[in-house]
N, C-alpha and C. Protein backbone atom coordinates (compact mmCIF):
# COMPACT_ATOMS: atom_id res chain seq x y z
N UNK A 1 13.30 -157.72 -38.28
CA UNK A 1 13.16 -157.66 -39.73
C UNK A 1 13.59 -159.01 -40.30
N UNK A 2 12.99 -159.30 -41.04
CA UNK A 2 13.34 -160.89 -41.47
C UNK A 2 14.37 -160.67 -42.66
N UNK A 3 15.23 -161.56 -43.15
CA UNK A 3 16.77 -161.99 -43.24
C UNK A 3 16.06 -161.16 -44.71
N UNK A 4 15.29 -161.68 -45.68
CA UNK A 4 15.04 -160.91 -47.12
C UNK A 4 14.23 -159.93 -47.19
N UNK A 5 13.77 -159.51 -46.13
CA UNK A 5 13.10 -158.24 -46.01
C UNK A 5 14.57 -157.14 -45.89
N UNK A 6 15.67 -157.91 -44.59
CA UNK A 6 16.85 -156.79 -44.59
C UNK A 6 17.64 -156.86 -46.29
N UNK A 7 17.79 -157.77 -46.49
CA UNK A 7 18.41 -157.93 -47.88
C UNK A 7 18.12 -157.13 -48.34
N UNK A 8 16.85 -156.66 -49.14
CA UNK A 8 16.18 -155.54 -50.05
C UNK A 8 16.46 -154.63 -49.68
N UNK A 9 16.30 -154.23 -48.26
CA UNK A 9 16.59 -153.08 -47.62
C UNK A 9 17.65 -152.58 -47.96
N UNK A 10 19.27 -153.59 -47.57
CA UNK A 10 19.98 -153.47 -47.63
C UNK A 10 20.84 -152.84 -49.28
N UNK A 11 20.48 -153.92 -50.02
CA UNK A 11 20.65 -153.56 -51.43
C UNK A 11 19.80 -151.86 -51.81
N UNK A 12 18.78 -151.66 -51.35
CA UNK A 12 18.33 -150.58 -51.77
C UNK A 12 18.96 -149.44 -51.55
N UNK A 13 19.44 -149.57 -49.71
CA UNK A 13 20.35 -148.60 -49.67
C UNK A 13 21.78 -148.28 -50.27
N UNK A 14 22.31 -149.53 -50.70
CA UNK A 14 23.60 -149.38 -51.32
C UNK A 14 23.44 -148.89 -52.82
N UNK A 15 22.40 -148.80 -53.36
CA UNK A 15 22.05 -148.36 -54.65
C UNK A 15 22.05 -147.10 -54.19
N UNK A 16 21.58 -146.53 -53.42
CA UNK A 16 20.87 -144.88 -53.37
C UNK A 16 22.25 -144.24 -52.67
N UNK A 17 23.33 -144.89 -51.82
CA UNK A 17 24.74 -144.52 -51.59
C UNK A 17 25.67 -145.86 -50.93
N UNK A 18 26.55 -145.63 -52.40
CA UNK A 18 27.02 -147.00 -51.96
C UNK A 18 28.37 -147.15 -50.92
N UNK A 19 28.85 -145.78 -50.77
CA UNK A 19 29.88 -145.17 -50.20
C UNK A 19 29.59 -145.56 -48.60
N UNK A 20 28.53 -145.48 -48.21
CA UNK A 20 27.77 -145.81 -46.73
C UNK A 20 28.60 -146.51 -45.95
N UNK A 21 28.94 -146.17 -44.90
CA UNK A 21 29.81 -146.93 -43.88
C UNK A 21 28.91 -148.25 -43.08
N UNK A 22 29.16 -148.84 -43.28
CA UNK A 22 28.76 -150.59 -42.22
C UNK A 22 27.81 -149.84 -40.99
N UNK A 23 28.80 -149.01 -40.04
CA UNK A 23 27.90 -148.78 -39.02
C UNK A 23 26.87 -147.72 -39.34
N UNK A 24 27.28 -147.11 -40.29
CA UNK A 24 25.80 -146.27 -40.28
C UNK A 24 24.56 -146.66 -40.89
N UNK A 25 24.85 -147.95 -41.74
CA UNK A 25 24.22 -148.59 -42.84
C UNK A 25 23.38 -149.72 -41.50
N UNK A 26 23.89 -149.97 -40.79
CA UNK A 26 23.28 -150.86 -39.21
C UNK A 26 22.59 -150.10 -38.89
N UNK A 27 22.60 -148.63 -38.38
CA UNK A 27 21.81 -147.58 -37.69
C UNK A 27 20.63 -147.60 -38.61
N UNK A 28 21.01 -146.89 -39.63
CA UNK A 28 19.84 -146.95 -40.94
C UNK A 28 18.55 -148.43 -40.43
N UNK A 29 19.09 -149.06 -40.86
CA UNK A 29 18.53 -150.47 -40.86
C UNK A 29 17.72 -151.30 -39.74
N UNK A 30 18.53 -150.52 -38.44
CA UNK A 30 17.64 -150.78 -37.08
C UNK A 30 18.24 -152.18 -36.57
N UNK A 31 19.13 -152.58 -37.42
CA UNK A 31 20.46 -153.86 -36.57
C UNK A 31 21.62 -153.72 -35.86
N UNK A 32 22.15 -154.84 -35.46
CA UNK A 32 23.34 -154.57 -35.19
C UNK A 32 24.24 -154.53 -36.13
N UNK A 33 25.96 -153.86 -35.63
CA UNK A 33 26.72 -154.02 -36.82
C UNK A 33 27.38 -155.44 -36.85
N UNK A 34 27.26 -156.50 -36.23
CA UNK A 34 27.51 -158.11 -36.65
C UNK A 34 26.43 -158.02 -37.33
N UNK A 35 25.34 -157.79 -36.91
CA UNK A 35 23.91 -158.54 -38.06
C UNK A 35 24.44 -158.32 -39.51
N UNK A 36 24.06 -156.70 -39.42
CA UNK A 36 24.81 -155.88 -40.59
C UNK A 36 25.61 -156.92 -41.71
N UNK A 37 27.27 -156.61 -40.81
CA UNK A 37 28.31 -157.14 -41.42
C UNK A 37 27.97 -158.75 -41.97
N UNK A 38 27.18 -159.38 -41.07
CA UNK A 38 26.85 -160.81 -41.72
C UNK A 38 25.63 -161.18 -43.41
N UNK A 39 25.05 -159.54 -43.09
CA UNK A 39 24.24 -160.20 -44.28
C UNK A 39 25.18 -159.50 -45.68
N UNK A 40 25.62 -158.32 -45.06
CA UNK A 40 26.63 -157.72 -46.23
C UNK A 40 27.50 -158.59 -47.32
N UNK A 41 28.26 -159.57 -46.01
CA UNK A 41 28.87 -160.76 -46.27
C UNK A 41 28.10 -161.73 -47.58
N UNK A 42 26.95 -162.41 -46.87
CA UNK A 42 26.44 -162.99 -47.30
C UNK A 42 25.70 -162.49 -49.42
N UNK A 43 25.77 -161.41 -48.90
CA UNK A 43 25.40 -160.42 -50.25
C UNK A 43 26.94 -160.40 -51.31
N UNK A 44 27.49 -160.01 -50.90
CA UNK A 44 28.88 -160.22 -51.56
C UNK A 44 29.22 -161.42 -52.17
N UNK A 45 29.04 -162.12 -50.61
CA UNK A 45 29.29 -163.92 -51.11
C UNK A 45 28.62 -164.77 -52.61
N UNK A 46 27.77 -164.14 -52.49
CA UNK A 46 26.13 -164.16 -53.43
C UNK A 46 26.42 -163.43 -54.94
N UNK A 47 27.57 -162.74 -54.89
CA UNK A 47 27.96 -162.20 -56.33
C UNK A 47 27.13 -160.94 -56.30
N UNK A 48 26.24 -160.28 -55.55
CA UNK A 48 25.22 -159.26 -55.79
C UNK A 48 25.87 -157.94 -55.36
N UNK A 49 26.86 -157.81 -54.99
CA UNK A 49 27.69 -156.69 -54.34
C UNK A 49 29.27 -156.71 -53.84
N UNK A 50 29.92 -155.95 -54.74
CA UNK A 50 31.18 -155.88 -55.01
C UNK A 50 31.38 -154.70 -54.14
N UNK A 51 33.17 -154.68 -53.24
CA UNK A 51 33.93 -153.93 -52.62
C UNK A 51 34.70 -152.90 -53.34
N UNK A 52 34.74 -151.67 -53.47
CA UNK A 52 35.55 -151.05 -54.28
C UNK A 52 35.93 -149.78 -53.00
N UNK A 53 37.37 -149.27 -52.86
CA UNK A 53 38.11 -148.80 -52.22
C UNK A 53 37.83 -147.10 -53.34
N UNK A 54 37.80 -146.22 -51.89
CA UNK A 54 37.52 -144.96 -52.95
C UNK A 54 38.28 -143.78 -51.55
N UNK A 55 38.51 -142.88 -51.54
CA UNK A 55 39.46 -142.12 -50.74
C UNK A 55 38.36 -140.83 -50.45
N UNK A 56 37.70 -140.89 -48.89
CA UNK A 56 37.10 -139.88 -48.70
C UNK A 56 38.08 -138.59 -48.50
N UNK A 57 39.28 -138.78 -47.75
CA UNK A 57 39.77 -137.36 -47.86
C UNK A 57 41.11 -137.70 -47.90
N UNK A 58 42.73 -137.19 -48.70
CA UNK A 58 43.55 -137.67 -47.89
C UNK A 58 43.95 -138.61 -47.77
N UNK A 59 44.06 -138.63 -46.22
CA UNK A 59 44.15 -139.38 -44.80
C UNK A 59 43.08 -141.01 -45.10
N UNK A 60 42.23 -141.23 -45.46
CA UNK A 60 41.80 -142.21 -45.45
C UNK A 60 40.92 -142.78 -46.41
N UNK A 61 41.30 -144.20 -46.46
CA UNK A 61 40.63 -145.10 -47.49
C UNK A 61 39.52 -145.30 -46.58
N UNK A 62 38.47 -145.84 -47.69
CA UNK A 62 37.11 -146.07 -47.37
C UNK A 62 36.62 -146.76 -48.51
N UNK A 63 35.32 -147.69 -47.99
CA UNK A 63 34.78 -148.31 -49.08
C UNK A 63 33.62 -147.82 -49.77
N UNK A 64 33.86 -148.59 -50.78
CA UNK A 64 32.16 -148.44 -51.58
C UNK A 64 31.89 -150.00 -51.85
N UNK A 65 30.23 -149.54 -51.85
CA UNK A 65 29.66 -151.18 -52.03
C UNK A 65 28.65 -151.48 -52.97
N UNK A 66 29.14 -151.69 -54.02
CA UNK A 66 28.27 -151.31 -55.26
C UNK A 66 27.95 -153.07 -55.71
N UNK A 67 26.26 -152.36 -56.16
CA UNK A 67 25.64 -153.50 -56.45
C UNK A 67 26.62 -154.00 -58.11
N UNK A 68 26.31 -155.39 -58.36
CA UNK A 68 27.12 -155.58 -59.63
C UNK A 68 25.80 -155.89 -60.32
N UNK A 69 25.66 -156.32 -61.37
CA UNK A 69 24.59 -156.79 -62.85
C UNK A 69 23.68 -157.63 -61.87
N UNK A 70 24.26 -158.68 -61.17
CA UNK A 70 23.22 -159.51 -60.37
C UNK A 70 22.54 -159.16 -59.72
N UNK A 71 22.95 -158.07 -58.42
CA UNK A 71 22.53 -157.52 -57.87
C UNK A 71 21.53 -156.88 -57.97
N UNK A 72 21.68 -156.06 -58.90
CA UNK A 72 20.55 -154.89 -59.87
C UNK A 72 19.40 -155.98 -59.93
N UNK A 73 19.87 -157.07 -61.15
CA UNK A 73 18.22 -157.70 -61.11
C UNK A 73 17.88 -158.91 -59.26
N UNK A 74 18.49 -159.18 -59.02
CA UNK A 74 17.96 -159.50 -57.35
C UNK A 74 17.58 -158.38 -56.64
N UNK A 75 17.72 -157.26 -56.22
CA UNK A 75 17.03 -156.19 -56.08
C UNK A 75 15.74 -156.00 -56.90
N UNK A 76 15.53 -156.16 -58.14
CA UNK A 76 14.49 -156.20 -58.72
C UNK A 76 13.37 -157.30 -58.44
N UNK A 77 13.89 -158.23 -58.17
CA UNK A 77 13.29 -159.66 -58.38
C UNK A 77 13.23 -159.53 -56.88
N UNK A 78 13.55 -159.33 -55.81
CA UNK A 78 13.23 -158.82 -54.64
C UNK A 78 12.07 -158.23 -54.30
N UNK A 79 12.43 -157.05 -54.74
CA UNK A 79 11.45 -155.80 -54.76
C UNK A 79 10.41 -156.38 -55.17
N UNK A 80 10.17 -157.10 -56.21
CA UNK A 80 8.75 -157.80 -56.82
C UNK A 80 7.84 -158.47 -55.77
N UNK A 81 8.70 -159.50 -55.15
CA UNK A 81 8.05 -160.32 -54.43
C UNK A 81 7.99 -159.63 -53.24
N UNK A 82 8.37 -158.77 -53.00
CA UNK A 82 8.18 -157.99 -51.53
C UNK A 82 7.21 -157.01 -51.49
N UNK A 83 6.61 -156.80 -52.87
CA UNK A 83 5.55 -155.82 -53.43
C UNK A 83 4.41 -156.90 -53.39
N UNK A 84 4.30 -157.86 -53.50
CA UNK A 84 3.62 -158.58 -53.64
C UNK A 84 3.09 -158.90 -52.68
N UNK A 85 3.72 -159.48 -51.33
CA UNK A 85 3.83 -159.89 -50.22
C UNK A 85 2.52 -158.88 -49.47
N UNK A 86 4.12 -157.44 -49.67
CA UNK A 86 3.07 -156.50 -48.80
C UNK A 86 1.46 -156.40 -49.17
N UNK A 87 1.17 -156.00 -50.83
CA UNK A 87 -0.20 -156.42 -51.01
C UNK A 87 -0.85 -157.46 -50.80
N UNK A 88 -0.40 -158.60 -50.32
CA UNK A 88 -1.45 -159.73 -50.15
C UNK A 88 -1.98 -159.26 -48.49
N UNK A 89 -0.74 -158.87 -47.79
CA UNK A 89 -0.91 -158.53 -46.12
C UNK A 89 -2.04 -157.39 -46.38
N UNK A 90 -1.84 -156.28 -46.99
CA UNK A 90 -2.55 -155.05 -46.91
C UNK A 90 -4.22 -155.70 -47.34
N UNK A 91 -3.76 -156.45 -48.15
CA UNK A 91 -6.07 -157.10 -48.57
C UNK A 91 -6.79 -157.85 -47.62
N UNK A 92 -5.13 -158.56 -46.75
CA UNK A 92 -5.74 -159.16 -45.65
C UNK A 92 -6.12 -158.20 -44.73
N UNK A 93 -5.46 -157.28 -44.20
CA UNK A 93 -5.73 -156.53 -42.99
C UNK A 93 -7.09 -155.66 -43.38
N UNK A 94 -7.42 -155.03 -44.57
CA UNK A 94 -8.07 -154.41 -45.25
C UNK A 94 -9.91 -155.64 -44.77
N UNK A 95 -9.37 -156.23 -45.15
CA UNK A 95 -10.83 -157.50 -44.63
C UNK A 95 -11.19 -157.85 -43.56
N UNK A 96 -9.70 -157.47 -42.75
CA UNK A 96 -9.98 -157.62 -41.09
C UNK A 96 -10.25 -156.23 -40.21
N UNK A 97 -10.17 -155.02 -41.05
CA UNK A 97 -10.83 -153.78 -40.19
C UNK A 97 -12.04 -154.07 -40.61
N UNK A 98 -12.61 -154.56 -41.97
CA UNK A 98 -13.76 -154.30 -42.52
C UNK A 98 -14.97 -155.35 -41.34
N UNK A 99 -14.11 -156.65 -40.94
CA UNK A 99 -15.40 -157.87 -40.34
C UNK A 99 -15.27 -156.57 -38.73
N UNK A 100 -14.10 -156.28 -38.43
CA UNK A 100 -13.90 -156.09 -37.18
C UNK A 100 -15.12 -154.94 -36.83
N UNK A 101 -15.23 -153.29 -38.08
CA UNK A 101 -16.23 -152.64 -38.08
C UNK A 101 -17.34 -153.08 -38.22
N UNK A 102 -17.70 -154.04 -38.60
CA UNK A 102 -19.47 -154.80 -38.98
C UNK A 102 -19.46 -155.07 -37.32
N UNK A 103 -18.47 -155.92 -37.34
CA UNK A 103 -18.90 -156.16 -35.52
C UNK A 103 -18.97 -155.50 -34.50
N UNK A 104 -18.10 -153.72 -34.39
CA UNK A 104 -18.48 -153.00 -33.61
C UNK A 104 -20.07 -152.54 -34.04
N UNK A 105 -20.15 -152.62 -34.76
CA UNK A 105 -21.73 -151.69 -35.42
C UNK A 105 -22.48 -152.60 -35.12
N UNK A 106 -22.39 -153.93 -35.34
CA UNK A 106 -23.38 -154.73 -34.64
C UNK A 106 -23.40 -154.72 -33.10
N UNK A 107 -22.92 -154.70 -32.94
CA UNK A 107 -22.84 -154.43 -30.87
C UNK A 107 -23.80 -152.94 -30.68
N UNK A 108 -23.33 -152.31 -31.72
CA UNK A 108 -24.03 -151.34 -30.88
C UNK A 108 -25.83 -150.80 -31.45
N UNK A 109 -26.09 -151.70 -32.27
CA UNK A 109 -27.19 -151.85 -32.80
C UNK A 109 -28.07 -153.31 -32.21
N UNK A 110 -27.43 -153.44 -30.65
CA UNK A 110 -28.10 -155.12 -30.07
C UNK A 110 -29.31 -154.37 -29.43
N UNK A 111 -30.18 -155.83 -29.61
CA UNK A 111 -31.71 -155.36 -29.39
C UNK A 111 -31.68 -154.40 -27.91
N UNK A 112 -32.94 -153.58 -27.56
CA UNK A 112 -32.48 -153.05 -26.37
C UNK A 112 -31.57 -151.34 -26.71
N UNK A 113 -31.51 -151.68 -27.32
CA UNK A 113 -30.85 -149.95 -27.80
C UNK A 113 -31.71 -149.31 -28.19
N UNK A 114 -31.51 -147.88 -27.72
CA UNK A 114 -32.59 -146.87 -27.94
C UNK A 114 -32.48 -146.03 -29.27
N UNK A 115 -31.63 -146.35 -30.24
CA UNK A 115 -31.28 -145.63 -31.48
C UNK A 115 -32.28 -146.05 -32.21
């Protein structure tokens, strides 16, 4: 997954639960938990996501990782260009089943065929 493709990812999931533990937020994501922990970092570093301490039971502290004001619109401004992206890929591939079917149909319409 490329470094701003995980970003978005990443931010998206911390919007939808920000409580998410590192390693399960790696599992989710299909990385490791260094990968993980490095872009998390890097997101934080970036002002787009703040640490806040919240008490799952008891016995133990745990974090939350909530996007801040920046975040929200870089997630947005993300999401844009990653919407974008994917549609330019999808018109391309879309043009390349289309030559690829002309060319099976031409093969099978070569002189010499009994159809």
């Amino acid at each position: 997954m490329a470094s701003e493709d995980l970003q978005i990812e990443i931010l998206r999931r911390l919007a939808d639960s920000p409580e998410v533990s590192q390693r399960e937020l790696a599992r989710q994501t299909g990385v490791s938990l260094g990968k993980l922990n490095y872009v998390l970092r890097a997101l934080i570093d970036k002002g787009w996501v703040k640490i806040g301490n919240f008490s799952r039971n008891p016995d133990k502290l745990a974090y939350a990782y909530l996007l801040t004001p920046r975040g929200i619109e870089a997630k947005a401004r993300l999401t844009r260009q990653f919407l974008a992206r994917k549609m330019q890929e999808y018109d391309r591939l879309r043009a390349e089943i289309a030559r690829l079917q002309a060319e099976v149909e031409g093969q099978q319409r070569e002189p010499g065929d009994s159809r």
